[in-house]
Protein backbone atom coordinates (compact mmCIF):
# COMPACT_ATOMS: atom_id res chain seq x y z
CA UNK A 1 5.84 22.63 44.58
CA UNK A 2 5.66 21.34 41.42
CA UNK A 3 7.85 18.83 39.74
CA UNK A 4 10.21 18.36 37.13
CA UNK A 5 8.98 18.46 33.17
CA UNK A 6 5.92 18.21 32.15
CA UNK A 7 4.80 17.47 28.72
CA UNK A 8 1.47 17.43 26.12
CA UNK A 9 0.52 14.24 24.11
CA UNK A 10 -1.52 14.73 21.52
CA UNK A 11 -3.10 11.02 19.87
CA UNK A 12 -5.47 11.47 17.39
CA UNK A 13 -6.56 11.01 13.70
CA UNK A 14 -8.01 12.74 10.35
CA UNK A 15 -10.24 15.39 11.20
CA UNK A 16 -10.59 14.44 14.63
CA UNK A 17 -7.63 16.62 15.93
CA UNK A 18 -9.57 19.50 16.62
CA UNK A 19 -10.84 18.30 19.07
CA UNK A 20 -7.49 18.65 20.68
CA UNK A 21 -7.23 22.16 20.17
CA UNK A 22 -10.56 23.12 22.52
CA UNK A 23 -7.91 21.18 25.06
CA UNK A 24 -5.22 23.00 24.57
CA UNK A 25 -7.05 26.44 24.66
CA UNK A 26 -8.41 25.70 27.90
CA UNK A 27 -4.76 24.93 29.45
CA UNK A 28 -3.01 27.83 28.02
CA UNK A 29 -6.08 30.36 29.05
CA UNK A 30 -8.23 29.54 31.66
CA UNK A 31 -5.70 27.18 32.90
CA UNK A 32 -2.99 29.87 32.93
CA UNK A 33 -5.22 32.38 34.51
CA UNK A 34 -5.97 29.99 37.29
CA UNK A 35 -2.35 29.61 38.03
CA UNK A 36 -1.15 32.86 37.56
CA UNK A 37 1.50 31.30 35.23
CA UNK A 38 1.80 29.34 31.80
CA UNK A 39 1.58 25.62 32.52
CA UNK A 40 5.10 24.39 31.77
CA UNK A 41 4.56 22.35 29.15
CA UNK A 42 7.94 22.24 27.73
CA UNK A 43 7.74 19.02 25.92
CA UNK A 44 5.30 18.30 22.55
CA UNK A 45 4.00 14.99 21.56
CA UNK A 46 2.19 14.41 18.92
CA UNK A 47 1.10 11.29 16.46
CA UNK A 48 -1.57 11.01 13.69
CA UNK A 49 -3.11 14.83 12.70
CA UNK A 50 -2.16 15.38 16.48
CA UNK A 51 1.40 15.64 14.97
CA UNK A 52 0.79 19.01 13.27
CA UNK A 53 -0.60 20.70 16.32
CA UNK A 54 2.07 19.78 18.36
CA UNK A 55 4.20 21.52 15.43
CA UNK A 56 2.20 24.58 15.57
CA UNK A 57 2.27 24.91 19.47
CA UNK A 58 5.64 24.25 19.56
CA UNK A 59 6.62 27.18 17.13
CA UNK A 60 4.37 29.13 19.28
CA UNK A 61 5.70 28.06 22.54
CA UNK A 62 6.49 31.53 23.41
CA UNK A 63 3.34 33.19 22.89
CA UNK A 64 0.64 29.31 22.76
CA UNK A 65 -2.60 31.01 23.00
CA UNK A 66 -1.17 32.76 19.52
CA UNK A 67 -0.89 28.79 18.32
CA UNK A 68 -4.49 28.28 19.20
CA UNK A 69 -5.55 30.49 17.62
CA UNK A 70 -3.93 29.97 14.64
CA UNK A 71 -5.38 26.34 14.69
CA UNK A 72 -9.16 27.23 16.03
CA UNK A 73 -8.71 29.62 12.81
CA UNK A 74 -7.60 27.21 10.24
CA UNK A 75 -9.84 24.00 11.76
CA UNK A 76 -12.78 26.35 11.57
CA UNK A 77 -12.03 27.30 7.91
CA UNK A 78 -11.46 23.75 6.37
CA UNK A 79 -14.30 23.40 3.55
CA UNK A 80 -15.44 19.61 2.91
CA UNK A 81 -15.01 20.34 -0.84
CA UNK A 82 -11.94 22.15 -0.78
CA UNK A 83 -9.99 19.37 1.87
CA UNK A 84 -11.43 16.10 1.09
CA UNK A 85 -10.78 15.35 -2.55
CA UNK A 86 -11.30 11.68 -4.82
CA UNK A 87 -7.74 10.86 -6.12
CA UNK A 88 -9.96 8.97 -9.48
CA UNK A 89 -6.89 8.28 -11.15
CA UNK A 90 -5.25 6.87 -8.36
CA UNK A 91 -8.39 4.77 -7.05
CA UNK A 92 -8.43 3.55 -10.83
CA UNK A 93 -4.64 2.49 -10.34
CA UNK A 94 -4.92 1.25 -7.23
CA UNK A 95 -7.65 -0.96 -8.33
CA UNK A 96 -5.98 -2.32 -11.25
CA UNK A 97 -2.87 -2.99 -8.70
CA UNK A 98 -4.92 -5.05 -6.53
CA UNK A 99 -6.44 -6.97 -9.36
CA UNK A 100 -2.24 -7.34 -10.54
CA UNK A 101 -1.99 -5.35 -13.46
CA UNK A 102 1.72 -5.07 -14.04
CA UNK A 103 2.01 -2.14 -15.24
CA UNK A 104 -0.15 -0.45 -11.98
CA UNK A 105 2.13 1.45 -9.92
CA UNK A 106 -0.24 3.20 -7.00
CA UNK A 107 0.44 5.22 -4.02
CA UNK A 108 -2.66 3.46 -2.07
CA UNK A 109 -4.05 6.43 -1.41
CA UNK A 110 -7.60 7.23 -2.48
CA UNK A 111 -7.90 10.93 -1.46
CA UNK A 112 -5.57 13.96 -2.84
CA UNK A 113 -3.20 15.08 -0.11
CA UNK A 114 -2.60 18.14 -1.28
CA UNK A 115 -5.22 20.32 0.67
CA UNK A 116 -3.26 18.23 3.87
CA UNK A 117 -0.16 19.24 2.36
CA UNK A 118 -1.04 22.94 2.05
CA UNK A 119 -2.32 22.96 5.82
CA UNK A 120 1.23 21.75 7.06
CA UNK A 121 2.97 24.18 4.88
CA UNK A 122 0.54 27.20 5.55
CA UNK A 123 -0.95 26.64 9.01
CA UNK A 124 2.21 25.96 10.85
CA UNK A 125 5.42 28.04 10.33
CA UNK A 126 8.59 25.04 11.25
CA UNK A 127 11.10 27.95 11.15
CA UNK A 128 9.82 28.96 14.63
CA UNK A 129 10.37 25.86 16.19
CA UNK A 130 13.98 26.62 16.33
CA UNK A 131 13.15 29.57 18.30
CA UNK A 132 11.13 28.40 20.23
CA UNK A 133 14.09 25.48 21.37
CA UNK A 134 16.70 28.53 20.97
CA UNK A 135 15.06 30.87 23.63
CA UNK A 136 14.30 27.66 26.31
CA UNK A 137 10.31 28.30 25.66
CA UNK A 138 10.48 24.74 24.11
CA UNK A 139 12.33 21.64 25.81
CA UNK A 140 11.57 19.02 23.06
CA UNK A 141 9.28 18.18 20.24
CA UNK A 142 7.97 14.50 19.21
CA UNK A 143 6.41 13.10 15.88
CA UNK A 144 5.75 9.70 15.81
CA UNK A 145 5.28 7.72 13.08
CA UNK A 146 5.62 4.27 11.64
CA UNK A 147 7.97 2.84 8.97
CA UNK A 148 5.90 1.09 6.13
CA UNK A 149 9.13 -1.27 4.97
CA UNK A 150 9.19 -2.09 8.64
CA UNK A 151 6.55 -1.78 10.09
CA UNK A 152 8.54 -0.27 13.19
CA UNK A 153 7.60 2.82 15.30
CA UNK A 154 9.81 5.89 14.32
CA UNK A 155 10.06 8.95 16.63
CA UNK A 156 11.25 12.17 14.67
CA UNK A 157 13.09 14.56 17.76
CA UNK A 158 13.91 17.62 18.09
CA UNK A 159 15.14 19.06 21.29
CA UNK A 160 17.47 21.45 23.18
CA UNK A 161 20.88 20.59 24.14
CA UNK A 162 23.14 17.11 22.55
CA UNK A 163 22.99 14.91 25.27
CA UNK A 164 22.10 11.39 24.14
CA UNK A 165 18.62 10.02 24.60
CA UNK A 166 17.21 7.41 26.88
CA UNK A 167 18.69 3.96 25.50
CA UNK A 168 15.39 2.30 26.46
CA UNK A 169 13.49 4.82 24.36
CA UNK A 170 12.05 3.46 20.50
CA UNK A 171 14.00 4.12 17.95
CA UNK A 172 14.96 7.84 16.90
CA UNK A 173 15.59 10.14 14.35
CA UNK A 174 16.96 13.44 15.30
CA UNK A 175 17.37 16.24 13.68
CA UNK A 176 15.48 19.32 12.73
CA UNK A 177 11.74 18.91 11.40
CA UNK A 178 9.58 19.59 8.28
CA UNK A 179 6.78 19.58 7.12
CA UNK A 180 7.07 16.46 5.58
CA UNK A 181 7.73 14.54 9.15
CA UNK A 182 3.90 15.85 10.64
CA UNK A 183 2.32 14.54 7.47
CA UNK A 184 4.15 11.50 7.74
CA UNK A 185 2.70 11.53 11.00
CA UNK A 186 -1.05 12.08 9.73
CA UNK A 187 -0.72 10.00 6.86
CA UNK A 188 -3.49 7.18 7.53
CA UNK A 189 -3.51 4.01 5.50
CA UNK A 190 -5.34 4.07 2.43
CA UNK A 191 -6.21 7.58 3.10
CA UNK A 192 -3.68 9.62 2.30
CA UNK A 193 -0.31 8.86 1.03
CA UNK A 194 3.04 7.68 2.85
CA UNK A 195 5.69 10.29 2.80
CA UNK A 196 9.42 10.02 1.85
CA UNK A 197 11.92 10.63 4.33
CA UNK A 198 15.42 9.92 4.41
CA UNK A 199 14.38 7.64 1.42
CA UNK A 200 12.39 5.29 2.89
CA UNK A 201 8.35 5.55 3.38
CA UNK A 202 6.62 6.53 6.33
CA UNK A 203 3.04 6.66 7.23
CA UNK A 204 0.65 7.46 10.50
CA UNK A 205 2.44 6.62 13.38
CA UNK A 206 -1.00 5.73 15.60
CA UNK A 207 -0.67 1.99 14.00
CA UNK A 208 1.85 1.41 16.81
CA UNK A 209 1.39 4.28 19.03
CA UNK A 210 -1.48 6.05 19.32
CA UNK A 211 -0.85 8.22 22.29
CA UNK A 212 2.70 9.07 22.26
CA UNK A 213 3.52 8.34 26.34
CA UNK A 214 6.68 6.64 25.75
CA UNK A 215 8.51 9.19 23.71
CA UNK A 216 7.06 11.92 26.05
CA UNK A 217 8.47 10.14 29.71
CA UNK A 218 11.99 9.39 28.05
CA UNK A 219 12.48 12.86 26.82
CA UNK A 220 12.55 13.60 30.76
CA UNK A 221 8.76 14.27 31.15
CA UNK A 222 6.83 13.23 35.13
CA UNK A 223 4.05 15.33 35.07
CA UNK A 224 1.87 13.94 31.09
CA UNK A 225 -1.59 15.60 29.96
CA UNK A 226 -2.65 13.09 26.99
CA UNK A 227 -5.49 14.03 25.08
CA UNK A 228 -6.75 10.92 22.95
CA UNK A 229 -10.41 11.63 20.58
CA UNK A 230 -11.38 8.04 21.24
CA UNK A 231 -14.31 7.82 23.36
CA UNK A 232 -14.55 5.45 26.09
CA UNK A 233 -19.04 4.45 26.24
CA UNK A 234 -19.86 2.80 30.07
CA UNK A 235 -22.15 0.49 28.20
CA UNK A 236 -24.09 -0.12 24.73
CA UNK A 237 -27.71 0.89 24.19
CA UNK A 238 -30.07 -1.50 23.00
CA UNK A 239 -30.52 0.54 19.77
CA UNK A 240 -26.84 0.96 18.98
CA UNK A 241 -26.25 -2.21 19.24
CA UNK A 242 -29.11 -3.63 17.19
CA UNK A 243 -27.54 -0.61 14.35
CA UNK A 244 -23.90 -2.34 14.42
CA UNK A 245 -25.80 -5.13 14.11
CA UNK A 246 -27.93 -4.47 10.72
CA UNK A 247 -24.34 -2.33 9.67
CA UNK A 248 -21.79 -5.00 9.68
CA UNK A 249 -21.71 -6.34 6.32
CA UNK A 250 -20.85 -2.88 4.85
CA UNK A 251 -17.53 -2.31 3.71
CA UNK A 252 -17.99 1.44 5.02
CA UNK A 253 -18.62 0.26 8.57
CA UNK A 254 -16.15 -1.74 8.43
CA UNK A 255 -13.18 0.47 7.52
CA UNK A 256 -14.67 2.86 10.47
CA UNK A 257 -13.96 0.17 12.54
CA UNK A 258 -11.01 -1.03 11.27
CA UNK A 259 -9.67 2.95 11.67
CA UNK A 260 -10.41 3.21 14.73
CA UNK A 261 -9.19 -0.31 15.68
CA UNK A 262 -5.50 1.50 13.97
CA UNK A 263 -6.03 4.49 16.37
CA UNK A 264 -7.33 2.30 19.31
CA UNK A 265 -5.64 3.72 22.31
CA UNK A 266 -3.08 1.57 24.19
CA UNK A 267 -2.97 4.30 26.85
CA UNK A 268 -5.01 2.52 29.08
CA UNK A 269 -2.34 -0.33 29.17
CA UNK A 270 0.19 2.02 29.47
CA UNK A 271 -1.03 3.76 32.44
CA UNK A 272 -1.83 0.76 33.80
CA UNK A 273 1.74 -0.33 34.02
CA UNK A 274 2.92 3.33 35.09
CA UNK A 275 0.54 3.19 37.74
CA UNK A 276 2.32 -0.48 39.30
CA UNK A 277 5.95 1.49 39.01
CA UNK A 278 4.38 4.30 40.49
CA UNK A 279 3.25 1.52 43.31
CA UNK A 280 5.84 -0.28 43.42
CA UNK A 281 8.37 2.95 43.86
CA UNK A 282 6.27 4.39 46.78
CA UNK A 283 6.05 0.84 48.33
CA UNK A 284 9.64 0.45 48.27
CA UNK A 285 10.54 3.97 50.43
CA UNK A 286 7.59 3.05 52.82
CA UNK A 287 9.52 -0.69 53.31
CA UNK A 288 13.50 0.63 52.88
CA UNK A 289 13.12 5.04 53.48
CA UNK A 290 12.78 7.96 51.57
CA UNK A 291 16.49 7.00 49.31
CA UNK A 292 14.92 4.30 47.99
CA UNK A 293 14.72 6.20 44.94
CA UNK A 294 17.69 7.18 44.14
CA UNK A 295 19.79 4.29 46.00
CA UNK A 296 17.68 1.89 42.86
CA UNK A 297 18.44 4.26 40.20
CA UNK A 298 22.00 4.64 41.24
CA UNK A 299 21.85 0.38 40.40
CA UNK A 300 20.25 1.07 37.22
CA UNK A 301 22.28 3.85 35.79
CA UNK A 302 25.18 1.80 34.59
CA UNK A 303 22.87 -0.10 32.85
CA UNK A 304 21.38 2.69 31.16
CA UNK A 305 18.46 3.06 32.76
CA UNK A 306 16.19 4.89 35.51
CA UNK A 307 12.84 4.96 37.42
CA UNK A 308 10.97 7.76 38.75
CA UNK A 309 6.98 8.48 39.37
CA UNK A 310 5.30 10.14 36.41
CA UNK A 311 1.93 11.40 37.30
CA UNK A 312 -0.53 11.98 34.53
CA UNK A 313 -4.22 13.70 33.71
CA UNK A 314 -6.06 12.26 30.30
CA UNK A 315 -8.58 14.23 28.76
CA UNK A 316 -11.25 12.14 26.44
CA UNK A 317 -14.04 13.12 24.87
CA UNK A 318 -17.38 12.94 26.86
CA UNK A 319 -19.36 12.17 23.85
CA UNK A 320 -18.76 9.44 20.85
CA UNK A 321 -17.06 11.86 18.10
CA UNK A 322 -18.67 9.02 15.40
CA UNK A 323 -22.29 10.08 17.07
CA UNK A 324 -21.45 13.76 16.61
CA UNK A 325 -20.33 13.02 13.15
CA UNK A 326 -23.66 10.80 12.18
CA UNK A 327 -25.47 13.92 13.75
CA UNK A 328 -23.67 16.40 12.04
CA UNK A 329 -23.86 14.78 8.52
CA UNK A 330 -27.87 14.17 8.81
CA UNK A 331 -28.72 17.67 10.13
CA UNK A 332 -30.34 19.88 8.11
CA UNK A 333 -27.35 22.37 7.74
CA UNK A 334 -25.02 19.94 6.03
CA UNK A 335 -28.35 18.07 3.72
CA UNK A 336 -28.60 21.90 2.12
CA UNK A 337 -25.20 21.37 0.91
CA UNK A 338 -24.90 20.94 -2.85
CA UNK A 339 -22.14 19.30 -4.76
CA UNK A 340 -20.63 15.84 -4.77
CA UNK A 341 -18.81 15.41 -2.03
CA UNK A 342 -21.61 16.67 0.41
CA UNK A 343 -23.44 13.84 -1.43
CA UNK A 344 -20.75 11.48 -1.21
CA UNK A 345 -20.65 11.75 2.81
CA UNK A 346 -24.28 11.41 3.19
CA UNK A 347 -24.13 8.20 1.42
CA UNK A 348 -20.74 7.41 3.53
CA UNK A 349 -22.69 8.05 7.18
CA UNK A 350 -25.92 6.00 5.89
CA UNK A 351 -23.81 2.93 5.29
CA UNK A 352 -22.41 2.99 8.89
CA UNK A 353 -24.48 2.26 11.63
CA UNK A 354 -27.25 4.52 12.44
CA UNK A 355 -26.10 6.76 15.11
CA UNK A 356 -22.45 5.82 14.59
CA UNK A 357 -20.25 7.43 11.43
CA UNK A 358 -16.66 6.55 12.67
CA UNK A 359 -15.39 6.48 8.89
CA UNK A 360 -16.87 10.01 8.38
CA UNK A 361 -15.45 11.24 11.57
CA UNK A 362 -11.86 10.86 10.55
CA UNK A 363 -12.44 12.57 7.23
CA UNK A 364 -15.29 15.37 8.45
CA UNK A 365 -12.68 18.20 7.77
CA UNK A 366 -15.46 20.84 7.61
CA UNK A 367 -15.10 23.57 9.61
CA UNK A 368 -18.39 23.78 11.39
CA UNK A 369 -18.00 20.39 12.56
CA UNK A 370 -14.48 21.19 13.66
CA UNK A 371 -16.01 24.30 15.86
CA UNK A 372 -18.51 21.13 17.54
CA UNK A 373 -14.79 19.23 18.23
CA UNK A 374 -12.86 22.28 19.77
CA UNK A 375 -16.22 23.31 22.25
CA UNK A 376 -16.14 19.24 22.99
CA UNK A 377 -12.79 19.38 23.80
CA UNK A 378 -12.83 22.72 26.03
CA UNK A 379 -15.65 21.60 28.02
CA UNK A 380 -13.78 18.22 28.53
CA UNK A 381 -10.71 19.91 29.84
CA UNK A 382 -12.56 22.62 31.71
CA UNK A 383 -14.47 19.25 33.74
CA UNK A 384 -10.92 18.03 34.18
CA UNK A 385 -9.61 21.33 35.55
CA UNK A 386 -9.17 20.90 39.27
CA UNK A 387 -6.85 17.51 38.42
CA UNK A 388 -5.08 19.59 35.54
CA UNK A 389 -4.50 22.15 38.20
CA UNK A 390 -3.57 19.95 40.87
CA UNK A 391 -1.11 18.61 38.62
CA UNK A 392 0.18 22.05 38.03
CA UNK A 393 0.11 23.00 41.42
CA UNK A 394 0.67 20.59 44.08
CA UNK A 395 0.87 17.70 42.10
CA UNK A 396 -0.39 14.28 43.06
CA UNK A 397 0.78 12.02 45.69
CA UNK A 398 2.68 9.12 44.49
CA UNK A 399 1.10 6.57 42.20
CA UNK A 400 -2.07 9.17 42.01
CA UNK A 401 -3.74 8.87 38.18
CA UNK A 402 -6.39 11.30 36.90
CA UNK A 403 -8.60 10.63 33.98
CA UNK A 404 -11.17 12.69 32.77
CA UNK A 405 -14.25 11.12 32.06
């Protein structure tokens, strides 16, 4: 039998989100087919870029293979040219701001959001959302983001029924969602722009939580596929290594880093610590019998508070998405592109290290690159399918955690 809710996390950044859709077309299709049923993912988590195809999905939570589609459609289209654009009057304002011009007043933003803005708007219709949450196809939906006057962690919900939320959960903001709150979600540092909500700013909620777990287990979740686009290497070559090396006084390299150092998962150390409740709970009806459970959580209610096991499956990409970026920039298809930006990004990818464009890969919205991110990130859930289905299925036993590698 299967358990109780079971929800998608989606943790990623800039153009690196499609990789998340090749995930999610794997579990509504061959995933579904191998059940003989829709996996019931009735929560949506999402933070970074990952925050706008949660959106989509969830407006297509009725009919999700309609939602991938939708996204393989629009990720595949992006043109370098027409999505990645030089703000020059804002880089010239945000220069004179940092040398403390007075009159400078700058968004620190160096790229035009409105291609971003246009994606949101056209790519993922909100309206439906309410459907979706009207007609029970849709529990709950997640955006994280972070407060820039704060610096806090922000969750934008919206969800079925009125109940009150999990008093242990990060702060929330209820209500029903925009645009405006998934591009709050996406909007990286220096990048792109923070967003106005509720009059104060707001900006890419990976900087304190790149994988959205937290919101995802308090919204009632015990059964979590994350998906995270960083890239977890066994070990260093010799070559890379001496690359980083030669690369680390560039400023390029060094933003890569510090980008993905933002969007660093801390999903490791969160499953890590699921894992010892996960212990610790089957432990304690081994020692004291199988009402352990509930007989703790009947101490812990007053307080506003429960335990229970929460089994999870990450999928991660198999392959560095900087290396495939590096590739992708130096092959001969993108070289016989013309025009400034083309030029721009070749200059970009030969100032980080050799095999290794992290910068690049964040800001690669081009859509045949895209089409290398969704294969990546089907074949990475299709090696992860017997764990996706177990999890489906029969579940795991108790304190059981599947990774894909």
């Amino acid at each position: 039998m299967t358990g109780g809710r079971a929800a998608l996390v989606l943790g990623s950044g800039g153009a690196r989100a499609a990789y998340e859709v090749g995930v999610a077309r794997f579990l509504f299709e061959e995933l579904h087919a191998a059940l003989g049923k829709p996996p019931d993912l009735g929560i949506l988590c999402g933070t970074s870029a990952g925050a706008l195809n949660a959106s989509a999905l969830a407006a297509f939570a009725r009919r999700p293979l309609e939602g991938v589609a939708l996204l393989a459609r629009r990720w595949t289209e992006m043109r370098l040219d027409h999505m990645v654009r030089i703000d020059r009057c804002e880089v010239l304002r945000l220069v004179r701001a940092l040398l403390g011009h007075p009159s400078a007043r700058a968004t620190g933003s160096l790229l035009d959001p409105r291609p971003l803005q246009h994606l949101a708007h056209d790519a993922v219709p909100f309206a439906r959302i309410e459907e979706s949450l009207a007609d029970g196809s849709l529990e709950a939906l997640a955006l994280g983001t972070t407060e820039v006057a704060t610096g806090r962690n922000r969750v934008f919900v919206r969800r079925r029924g009125r109940g009150p939320l999990d008093p242990s959960m990060v702060e929330v903001r209820a209500g029903e969602l925009r645009p405006e709150h998934a591009l709050a979600s996406a909007a990286i540092p220096l990048l792109f722009p923070a967003v106005d909500l509720e009059g104060a700013l707001y900006c890419d909620g990976s900087l304190r939580q790149s994988v959205p777990l937290s919101p995802a287990q308090h919204l009632g979740a015990d059964r979590i596929v994350a998906v995270t686009t960083q890239h977890v290497s066994p070990e260093v070559s010799p070559r890379l290594a001496q690359a980083r090396a030669r690369s680390t006084g560039s400023p390029v390299y060094a933003l890569g880093k510090v980008l993905n150092a933002l969007h660093l998962d801390r999903m490791d150390e969160d499953l890590d610590r699921l894992e010892l409740v996960n212990d610790l709970l089957a432990a304690g009806q081994r020692a004291f019998g199988g009402d352990f459970l509930e007989r703790l959580n009947r101490e812990l209610r007053p307080r506003g508070r429960t335990v229970r096991p929460l089994r999870t499956v990450v999928v991660r990409p198999s392959e560095s998405l900087g290396r495939l970026a590096a590739d992708y920039v130096n092959g001969r298809d993108f070289r016989r592109q013309s025009g400034p930006t083309a030029a721009a990004f070749l200059r970009l990818a030969e100032a980080e290290a050799e095999h290794e464009a992290d910068l690049v890969s964040y800001l690669l919205f081009d859509g045949p690159f895209a089409q290398q991110l969704i294969e990546l990130g089907h074949s990475d859930a299709r090696a992860a399918g017997d764990r996706l289905g177990e999890l489906f299925e029969a579940g795991h036993p108790d304190g059981a955690r599947a990774e894909a590698r």
